[in-house]
Protein backbone atom coordinates (compact mmCIF):
# COMPACT_ATOMS: atom_id res chain seq x y z
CA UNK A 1 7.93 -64.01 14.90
CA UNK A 2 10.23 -64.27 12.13
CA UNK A 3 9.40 -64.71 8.81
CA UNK A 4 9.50 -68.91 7.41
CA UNK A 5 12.96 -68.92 5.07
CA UNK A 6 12.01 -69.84 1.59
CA UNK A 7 14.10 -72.30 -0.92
CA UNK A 8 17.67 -71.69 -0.70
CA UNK A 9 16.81 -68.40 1.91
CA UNK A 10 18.53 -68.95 5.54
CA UNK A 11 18.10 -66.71 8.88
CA UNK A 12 20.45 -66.47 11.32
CA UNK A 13 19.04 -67.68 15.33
CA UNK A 14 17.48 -65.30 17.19
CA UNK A 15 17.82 -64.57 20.86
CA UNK A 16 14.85 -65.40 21.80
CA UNK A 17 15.47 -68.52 19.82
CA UNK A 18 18.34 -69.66 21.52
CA UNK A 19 17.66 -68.82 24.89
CA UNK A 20 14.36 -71.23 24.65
CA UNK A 21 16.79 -73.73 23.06
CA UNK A 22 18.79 -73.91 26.32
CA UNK A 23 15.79 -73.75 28.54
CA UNK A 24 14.18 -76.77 26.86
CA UNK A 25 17.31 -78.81 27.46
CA UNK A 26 17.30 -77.86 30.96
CA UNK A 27 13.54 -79.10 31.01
CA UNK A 28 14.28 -81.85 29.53
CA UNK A 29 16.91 -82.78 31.50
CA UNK A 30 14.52 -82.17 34.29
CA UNK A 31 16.46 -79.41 35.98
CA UNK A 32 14.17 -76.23 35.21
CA UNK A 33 10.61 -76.24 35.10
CA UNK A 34 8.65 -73.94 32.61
CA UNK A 35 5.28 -73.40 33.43
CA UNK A 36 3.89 -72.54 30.02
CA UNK A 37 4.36 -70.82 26.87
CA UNK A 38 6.00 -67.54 26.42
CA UNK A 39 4.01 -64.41 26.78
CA UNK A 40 4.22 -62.11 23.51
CA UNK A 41 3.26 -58.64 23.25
CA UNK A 42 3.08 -55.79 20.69
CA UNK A 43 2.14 -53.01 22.28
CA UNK A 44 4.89 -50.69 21.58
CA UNK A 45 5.92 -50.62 25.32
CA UNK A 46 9.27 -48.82 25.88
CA UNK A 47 9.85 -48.37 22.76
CA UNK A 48 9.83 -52.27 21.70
CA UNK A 49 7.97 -53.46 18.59
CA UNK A 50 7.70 -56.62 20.06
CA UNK A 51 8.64 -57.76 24.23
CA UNK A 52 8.47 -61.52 25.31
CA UNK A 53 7.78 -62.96 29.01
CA UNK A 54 9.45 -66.46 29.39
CA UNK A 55 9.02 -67.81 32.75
CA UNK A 56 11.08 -70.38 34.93
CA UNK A 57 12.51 -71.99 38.24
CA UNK A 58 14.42 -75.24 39.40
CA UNK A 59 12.60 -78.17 40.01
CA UNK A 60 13.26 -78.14 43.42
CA UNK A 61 13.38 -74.80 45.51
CA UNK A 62 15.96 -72.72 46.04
CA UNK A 63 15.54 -69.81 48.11
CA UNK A 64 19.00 -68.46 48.84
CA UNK A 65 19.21 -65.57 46.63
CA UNK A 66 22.98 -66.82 46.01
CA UNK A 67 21.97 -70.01 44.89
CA UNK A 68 18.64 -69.03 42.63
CA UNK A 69 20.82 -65.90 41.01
CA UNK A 70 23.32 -69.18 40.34
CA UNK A 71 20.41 -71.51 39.00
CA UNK A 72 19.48 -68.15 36.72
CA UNK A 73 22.87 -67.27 35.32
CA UNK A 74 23.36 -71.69 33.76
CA UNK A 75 20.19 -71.61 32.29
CA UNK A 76 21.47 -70.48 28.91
CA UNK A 77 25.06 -69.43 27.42
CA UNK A 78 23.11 -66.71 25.52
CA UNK A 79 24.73 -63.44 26.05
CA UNK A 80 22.43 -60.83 28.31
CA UNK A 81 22.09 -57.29 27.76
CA UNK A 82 20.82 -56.54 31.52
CA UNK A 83 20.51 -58.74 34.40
CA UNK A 84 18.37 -58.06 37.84
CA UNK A 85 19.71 -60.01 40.51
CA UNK A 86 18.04 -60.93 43.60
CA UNK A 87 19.11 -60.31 46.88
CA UNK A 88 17.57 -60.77 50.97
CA UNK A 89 18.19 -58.20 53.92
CA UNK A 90 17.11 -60.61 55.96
CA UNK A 91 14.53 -63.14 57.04
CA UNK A 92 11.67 -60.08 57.28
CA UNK A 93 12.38 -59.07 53.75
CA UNK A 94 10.91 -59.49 50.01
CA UNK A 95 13.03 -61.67 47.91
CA UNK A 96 12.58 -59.95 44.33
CA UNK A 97 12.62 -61.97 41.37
CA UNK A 98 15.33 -62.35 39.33
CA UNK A 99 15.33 -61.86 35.67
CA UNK A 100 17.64 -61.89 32.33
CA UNK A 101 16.94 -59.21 29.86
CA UNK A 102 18.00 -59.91 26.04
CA UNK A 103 17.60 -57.37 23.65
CA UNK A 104 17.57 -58.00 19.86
CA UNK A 105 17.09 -56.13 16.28
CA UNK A 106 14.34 -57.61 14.51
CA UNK A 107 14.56 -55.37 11.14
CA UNK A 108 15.96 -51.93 10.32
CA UNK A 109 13.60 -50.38 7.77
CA UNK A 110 14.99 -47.54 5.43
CA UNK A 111 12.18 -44.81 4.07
CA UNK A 112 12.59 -41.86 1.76
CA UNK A 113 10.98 -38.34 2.92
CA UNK A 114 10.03 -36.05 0.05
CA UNK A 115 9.07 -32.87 0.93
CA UNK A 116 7.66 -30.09 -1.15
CA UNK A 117 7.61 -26.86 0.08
CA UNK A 118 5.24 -23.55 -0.95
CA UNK A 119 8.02 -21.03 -2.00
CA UNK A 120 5.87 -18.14 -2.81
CA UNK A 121 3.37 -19.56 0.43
CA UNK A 122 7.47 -19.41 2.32
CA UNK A 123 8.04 -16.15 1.31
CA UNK A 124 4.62 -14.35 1.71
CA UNK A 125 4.68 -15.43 5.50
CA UNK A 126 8.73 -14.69 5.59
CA UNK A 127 9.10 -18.31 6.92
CA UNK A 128 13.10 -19.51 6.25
CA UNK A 129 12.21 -23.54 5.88
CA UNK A 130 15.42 -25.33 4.93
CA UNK A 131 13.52 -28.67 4.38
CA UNK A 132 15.84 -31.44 2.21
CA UNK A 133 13.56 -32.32 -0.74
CA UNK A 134 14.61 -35.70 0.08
CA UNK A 135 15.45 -37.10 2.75
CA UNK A 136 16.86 -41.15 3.63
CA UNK A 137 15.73 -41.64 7.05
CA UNK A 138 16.02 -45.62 9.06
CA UNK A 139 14.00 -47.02 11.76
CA UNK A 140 14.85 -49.89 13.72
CA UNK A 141 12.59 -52.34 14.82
CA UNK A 142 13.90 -54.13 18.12
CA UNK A 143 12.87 -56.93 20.66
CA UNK A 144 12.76 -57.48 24.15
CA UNK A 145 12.97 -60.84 25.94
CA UNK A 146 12.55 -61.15 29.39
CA UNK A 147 13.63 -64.48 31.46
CA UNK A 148 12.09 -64.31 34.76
CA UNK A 149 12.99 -67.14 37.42
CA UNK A 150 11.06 -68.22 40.36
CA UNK A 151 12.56 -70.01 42.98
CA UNK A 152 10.07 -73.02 43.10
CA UNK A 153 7.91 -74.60 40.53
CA UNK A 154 4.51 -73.36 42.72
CA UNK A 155 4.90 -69.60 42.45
CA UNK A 156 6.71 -69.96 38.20
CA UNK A 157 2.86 -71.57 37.57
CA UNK A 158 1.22 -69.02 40.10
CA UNK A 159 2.91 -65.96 37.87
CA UNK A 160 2.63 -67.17 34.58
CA UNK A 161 -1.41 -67.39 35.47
CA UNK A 162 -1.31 -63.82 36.44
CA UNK A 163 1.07 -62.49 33.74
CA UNK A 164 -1.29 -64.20 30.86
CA UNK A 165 -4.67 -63.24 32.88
CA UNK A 166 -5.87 -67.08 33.71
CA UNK A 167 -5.65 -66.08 37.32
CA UNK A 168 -6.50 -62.69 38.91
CA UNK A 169 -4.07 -61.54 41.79
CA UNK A 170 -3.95 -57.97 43.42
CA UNK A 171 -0.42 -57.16 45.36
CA UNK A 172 -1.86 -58.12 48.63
CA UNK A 173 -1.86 -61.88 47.67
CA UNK A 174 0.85 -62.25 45.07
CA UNK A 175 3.72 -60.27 43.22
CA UNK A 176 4.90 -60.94 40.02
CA UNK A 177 7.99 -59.17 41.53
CA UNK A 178 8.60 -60.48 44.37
CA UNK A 179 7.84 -62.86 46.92
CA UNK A 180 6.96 -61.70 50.62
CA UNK A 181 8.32 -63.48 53.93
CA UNK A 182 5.04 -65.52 54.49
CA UNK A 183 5.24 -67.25 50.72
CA UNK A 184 9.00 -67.73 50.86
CA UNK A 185 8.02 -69.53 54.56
CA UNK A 186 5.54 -71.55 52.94
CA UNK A 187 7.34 -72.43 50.33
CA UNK A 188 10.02 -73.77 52.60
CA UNK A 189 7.28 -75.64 54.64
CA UNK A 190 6.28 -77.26 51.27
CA UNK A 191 9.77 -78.50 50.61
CA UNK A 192 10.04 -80.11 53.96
CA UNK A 193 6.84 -82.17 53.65
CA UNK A 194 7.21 -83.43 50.36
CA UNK A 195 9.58 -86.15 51.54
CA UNK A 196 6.90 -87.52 54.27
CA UNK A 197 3.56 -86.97 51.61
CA UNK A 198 5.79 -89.39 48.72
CA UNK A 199 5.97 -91.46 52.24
CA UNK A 200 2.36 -91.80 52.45
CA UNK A 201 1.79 -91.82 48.79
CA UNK A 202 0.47 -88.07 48.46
């Protein structure tokens, strides 16, 4: 996390920053659903110094891949770097989950090399090292953010439980990926009873 500004010291919004800006508007306004607090890791995967899990969905379903991809994309003006869209072949197949990817630099770090090298050692072994006594050499520090959106407020709380280890889950009974046929079925089965179970007070 960035660093707390001191007197007089501003830093401009991250990414990350933003993006949950939007997304707890759109909670707010009761039109997206966040099941919990983003994930955080800094485990150096990919590359990343630091890689965030944010999870979502609508309120109420939507399983059309058209319509969630839609849902997905007015969550937050924030410009993407990469975007996975979802997408059916047809009422047998998985419906992957859809996800924003927004990459940021969190610092560039500038170190001087200074290297001393053995001349008589270099030319005892007839080794030709044309080392730079110093050298300026700049790392860069980035950030990955990851907005994955479920299509129903169930399987958003059912992932996040996974992804932060509350819940254990091999791929036979649920995908952070994807969702299979059966679960998109009973998801859609879910939907249609809610109106009769606020009926009967459920």
């Amino acid at each position: 996390m960035p660093p707390i500004p001191q007197s007089g010291e501003t830093y401009p919004a991250s990414k990350f920053d933003l993006v949950m800006k939007d997304l707890l508007v759109k909670q707010a306004g009761r039109s997206a659903f966040l099941p919990g607090d983003p994930i955080w890791a800094s485990s150096g995967f990919g590359g990343w110094a630091e890689t965030c899990t944010i999870v979502a969905s609508p309120t109420v379903a939507k399983l059309d891949p058209d319509d969630l991809n839609d849902f997905m994309f007015s969550l937050t003006s924030v410009p993407y770097s990469a975007v996975d869209r979802t997408y059916r072949h047809g009422p047998d197949s998985d419906l992957p989950i859809p996800k924003l990817y927004f990459d940021e630099v969190l610092a560039r770090i500038k170190r001087t090399i200074h290297s001393k090298v053995d001349q008589v050692l270099a030319l005892r072994t007839d080794l030709r090292l044309d080392i730079p006594a110093e050298e300026q050499v700049t790392e860069t520090l980035n950030r990955r953010t990851w907005l994955y959106v479920y299509p129903d407020p169930g399987s958003a709380q059912i992932a996040h439980q996974v992804m932060t280890g509350e819940l254990e889950a091999d791929l036979s009974t649920f995908s952070q990926y994807h969702l299979s046929p059966q679960q998109i079925d009973s998801i859609r089965r879910e939907q249609r009873l809610k109106p009769l179970k606020r009926l009967l007070g459920r």
